[in-house]
PDB file of N, CA and C in Angstrom:
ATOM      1  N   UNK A   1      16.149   3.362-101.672  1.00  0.00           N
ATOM      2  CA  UNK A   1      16.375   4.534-102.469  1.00  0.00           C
ATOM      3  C   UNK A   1      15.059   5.291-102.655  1.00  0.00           C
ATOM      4  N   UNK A   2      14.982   6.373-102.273  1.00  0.00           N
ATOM      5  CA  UNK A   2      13.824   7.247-102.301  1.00  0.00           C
ATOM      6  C   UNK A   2      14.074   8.550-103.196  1.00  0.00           C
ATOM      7  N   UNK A   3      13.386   8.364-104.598  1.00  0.00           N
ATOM      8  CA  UNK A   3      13.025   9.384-105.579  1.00  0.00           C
ATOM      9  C   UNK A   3      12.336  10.105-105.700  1.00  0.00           C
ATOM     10  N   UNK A   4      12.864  11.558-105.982  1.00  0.00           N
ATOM     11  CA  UNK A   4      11.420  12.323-106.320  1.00  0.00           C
ATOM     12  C   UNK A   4      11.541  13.419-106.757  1.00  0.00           C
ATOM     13  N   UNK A   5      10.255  13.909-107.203  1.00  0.00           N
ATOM     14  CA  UNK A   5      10.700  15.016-108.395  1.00  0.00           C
ATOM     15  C   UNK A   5      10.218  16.727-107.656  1.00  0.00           C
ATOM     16  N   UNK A   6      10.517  17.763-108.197  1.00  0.00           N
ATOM     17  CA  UNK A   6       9.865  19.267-107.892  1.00  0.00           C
ATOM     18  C   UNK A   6      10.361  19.890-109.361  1.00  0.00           C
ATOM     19  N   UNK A   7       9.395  21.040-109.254  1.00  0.00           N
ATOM     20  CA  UNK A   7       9.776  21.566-110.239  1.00  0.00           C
ATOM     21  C   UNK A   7       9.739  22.732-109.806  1.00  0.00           C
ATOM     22  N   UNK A   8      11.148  23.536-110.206  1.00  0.00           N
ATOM     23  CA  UNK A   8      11.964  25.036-109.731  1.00  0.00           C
ATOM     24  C   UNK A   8      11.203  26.266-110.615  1.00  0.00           C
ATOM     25  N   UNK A   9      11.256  27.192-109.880  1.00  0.00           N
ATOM     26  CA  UNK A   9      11.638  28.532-111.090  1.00  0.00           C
ATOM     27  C   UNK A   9      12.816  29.221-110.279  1.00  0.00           C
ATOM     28  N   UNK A  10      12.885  29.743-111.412  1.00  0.00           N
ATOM     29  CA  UNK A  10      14.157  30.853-111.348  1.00  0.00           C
ATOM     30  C   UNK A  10      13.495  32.128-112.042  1.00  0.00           C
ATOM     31  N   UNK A  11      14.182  33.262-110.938  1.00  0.00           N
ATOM     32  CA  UNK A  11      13.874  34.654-111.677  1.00  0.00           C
ATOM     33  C   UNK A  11      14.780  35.100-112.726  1.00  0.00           C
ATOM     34  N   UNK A  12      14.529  36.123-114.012  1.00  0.00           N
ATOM     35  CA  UNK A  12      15.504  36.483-114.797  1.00  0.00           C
ATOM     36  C   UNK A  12      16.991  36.480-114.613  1.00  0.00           C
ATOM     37  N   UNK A  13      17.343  36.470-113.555  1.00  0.00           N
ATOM     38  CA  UNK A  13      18.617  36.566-113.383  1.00  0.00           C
ATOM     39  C   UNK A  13      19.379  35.290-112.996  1.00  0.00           C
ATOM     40  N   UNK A  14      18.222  34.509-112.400  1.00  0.00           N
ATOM     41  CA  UNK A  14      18.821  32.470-112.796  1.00  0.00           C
ATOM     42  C   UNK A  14      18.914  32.318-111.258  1.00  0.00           C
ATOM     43  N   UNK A  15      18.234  32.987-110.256  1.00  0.00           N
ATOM     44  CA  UNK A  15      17.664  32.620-108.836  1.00  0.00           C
ATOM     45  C   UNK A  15      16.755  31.647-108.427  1.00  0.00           C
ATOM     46  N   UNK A  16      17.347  30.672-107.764  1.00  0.00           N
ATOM     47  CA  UNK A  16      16.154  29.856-107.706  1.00  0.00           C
ATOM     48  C   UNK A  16      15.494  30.400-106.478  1.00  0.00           C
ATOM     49  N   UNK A  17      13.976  30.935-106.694  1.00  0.00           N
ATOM     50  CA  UNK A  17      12.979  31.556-106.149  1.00  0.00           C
ATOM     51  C   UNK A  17      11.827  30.454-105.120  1.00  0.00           C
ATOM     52  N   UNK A  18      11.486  29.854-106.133  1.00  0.00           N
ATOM     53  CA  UNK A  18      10.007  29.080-105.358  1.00  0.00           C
ATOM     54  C   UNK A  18      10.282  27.260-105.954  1.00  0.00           C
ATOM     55  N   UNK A  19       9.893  26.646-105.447  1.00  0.00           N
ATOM     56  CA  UNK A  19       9.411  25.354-106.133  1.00  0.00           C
ATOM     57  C   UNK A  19       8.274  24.564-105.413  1.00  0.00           C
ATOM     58  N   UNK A  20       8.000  23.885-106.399  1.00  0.00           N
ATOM     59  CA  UNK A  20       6.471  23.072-106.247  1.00  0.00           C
ATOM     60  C   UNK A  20       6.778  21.872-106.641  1.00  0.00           C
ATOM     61  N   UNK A  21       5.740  20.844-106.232  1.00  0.00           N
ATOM     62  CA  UNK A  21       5.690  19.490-107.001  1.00  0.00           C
ATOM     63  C   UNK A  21       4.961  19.700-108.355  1.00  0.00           C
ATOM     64  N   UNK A  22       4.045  20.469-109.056  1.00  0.00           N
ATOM     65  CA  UNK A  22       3.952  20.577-110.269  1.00  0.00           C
ATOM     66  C   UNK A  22       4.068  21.695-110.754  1.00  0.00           C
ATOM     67  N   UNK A  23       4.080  21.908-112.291  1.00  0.00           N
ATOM     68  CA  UNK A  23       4.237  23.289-112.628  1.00  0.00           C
ATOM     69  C   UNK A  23       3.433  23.886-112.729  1.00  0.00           C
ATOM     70  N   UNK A  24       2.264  23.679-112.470  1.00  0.00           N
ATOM     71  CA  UNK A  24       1.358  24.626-112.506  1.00  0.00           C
ATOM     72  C   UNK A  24       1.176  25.172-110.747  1.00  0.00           C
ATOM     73  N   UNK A  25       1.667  24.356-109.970  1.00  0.00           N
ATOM     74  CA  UNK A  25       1.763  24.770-108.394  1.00  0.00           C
ATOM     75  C   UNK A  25       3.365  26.372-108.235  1.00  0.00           C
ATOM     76  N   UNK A  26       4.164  25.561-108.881  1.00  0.00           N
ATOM     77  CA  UNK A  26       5.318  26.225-109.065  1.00  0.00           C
ATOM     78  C   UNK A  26       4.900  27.637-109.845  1.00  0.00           C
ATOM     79  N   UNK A  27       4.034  27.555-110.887  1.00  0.00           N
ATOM     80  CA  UNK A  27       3.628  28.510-111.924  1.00  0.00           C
ATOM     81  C   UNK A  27       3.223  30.208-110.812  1.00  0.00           C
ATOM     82  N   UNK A  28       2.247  29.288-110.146  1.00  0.00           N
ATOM     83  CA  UNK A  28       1.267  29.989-109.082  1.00  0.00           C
ATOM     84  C   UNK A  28       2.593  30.621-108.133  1.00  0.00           C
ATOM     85  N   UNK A  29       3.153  30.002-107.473  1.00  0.00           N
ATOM     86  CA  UNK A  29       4.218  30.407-106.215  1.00  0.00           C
ATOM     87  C   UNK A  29       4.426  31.456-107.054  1.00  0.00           C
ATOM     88  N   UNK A  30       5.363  30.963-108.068  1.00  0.00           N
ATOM     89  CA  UNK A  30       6.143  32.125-108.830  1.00  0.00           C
ATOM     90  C   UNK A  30       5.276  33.571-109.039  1.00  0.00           C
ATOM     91  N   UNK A  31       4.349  33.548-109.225  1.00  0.00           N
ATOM     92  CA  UNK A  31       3.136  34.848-109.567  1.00  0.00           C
ATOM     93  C   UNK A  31       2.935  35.790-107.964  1.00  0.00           C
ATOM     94  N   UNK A  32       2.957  35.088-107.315  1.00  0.00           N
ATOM     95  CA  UNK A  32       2.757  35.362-105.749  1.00  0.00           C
ATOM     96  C   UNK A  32       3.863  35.976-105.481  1.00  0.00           C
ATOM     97  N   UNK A  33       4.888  35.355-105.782  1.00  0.00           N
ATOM     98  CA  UNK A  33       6.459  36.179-105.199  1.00  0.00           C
ATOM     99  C   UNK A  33       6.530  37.300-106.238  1.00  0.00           C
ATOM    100  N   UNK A  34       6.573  37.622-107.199  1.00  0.00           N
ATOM    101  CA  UNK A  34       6.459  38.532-108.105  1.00  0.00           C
ATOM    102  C   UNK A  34       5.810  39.573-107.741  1.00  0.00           C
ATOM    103  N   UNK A  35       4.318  39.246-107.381  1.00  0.00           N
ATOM    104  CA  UNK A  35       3.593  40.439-106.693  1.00  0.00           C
ATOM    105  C   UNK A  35       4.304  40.749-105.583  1.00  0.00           C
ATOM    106  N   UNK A  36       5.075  40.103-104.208  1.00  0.00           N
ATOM    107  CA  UNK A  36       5.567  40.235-103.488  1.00  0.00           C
ATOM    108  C   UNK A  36       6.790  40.662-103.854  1.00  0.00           C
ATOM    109  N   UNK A  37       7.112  40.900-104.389  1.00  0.00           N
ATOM    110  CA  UNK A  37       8.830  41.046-104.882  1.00  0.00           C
ATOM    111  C   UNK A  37       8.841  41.751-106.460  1.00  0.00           C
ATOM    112  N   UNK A  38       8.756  42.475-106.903  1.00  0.00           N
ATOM    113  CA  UNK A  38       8.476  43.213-108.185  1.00  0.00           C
ATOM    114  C   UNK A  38       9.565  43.428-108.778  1.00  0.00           C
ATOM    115  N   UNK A  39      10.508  43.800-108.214  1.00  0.00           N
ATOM    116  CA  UNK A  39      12.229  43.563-109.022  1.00  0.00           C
ATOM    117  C   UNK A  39      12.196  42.059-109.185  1.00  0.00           C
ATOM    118  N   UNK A  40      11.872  41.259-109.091  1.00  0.00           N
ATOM    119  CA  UNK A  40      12.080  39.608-109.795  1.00  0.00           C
ATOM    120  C   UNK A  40      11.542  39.270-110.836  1.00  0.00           C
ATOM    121  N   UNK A  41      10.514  40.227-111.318  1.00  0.00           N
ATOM    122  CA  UNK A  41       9.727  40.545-112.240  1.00  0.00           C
ATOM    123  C   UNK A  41      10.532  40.638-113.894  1.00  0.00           C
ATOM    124  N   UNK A  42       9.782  40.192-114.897  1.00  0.00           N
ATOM    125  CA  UNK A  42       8.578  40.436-115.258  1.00  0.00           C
ATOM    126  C   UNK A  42       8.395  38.676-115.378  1.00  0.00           C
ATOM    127  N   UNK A  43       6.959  37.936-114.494  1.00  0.00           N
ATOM    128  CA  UNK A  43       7.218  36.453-114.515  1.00  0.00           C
ATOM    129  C   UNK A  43       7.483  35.815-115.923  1.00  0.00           C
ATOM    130  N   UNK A  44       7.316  36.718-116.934  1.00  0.00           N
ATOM    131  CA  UNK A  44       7.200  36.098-118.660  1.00  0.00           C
ATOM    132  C   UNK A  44       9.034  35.943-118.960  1.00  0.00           C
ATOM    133  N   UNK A  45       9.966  36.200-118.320  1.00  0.00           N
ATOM    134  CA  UNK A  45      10.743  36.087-118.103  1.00  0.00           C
ATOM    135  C   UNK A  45      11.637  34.159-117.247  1.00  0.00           C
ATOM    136  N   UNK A  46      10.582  34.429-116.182  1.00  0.00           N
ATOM    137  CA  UNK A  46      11.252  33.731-115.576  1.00  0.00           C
ATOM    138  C   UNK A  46      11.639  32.268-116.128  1.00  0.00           C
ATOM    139  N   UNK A  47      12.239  31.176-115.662  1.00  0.00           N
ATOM    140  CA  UNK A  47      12.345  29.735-116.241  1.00  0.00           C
ATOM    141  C   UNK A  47      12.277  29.031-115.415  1.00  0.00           C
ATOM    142  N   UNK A  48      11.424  27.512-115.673  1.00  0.00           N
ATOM    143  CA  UNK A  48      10.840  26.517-114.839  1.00  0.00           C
ATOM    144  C   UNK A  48      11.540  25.549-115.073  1.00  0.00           C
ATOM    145  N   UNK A  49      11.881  24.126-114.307  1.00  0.00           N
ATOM    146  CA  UNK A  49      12.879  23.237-113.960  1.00  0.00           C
ATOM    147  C   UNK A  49      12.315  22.043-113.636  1.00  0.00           C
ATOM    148  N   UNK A  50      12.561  21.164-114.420  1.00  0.00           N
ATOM    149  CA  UNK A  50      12.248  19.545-113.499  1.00  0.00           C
ATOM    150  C   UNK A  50      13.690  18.944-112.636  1.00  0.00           C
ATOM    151  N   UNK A  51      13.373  19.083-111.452  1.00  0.00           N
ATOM    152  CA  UNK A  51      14.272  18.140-110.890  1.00  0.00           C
ATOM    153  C   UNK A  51      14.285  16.751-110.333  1.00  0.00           C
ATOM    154  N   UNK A  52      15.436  16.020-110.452  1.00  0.00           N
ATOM    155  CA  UNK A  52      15.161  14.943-110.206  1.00  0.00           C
ATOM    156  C   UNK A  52      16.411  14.433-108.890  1.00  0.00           C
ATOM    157  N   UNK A  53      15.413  14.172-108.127  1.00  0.00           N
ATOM    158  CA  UNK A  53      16.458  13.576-106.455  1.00  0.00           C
ATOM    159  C   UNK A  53      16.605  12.073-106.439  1.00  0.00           C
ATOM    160  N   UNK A  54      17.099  11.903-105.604  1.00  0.00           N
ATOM    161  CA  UNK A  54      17.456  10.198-105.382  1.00  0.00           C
ATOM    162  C   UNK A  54      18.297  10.652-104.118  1.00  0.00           C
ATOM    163  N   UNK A  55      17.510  10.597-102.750  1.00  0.00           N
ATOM    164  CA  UNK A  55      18.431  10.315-101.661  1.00  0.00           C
ATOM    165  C   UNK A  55      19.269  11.376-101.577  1.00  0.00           C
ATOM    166  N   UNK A  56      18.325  12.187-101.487  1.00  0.00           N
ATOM    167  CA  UNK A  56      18.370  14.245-101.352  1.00  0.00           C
ATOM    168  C   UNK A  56      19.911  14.306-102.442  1.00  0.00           C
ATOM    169  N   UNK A  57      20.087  13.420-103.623  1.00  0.00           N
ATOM    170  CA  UNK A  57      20.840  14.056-104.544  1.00  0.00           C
ATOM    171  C   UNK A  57      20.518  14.152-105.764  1.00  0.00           C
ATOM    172  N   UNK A  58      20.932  15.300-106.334  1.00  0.00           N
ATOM    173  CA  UNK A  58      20.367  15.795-107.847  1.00  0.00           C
ATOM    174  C   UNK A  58      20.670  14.597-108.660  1.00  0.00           C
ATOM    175  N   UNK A  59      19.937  14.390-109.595  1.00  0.00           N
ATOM    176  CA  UNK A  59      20.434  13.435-110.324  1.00  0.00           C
ATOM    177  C   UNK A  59      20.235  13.955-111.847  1.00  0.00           C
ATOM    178  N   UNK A  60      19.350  14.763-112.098  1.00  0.00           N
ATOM    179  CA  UNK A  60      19.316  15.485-113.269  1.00  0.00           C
ATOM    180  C   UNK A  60      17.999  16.619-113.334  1.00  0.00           C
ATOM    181  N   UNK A  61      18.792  17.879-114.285  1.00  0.00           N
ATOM    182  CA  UNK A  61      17.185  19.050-114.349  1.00  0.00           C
ATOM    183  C   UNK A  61      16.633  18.528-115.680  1.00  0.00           C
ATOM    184  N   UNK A  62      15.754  19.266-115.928  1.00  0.00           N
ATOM    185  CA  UNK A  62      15.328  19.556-117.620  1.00  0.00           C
ATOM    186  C   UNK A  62      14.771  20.683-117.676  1.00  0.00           C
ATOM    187  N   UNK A  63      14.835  21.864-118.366  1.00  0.00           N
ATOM    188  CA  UNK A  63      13.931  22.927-119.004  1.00  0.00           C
ATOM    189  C   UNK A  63      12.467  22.453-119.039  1.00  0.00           C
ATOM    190  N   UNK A  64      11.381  23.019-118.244  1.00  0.00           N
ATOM    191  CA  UNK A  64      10.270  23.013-118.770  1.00  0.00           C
ATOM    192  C   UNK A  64       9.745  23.871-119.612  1.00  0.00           C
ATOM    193  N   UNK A  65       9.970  25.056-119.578  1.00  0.00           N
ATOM    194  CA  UNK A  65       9.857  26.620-120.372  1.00  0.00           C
ATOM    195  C   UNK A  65      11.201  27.207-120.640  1.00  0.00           C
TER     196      UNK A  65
END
């Protein structure tokens, strides 16, 4: 059984956009696509995600922000 975690954002509208293995990696993506993408905007908006896999299946999120 092989576990493991990323953590998502989603743009205002509940898109999942970018993910990273931490949130401060994820934080960064997210800022980058924003500049790249300005309707996904405003990032103070957006919401960050812990996910959790087990054998490429979800097994649970949590709200980080």
């Amino acid at each position: 059984m092989d576990i493991y975690e990323r953590v998502i954002g989603r743009d205002p509208q509940g898109h999942q956009r970018v993910f990273a293995p931490t949130l401060l990696e994820c934080t960064q993506e997210a800022e980058a696509y924003v500049r790249r993408r300005p309707d996904t905007g405003p990032l103070s908006n957006w919401t960050f995600s812990l996910q959790r896999f087990e054998d490429e299946t979800l097994l649970n999120e949590e709200a980080l922000t």
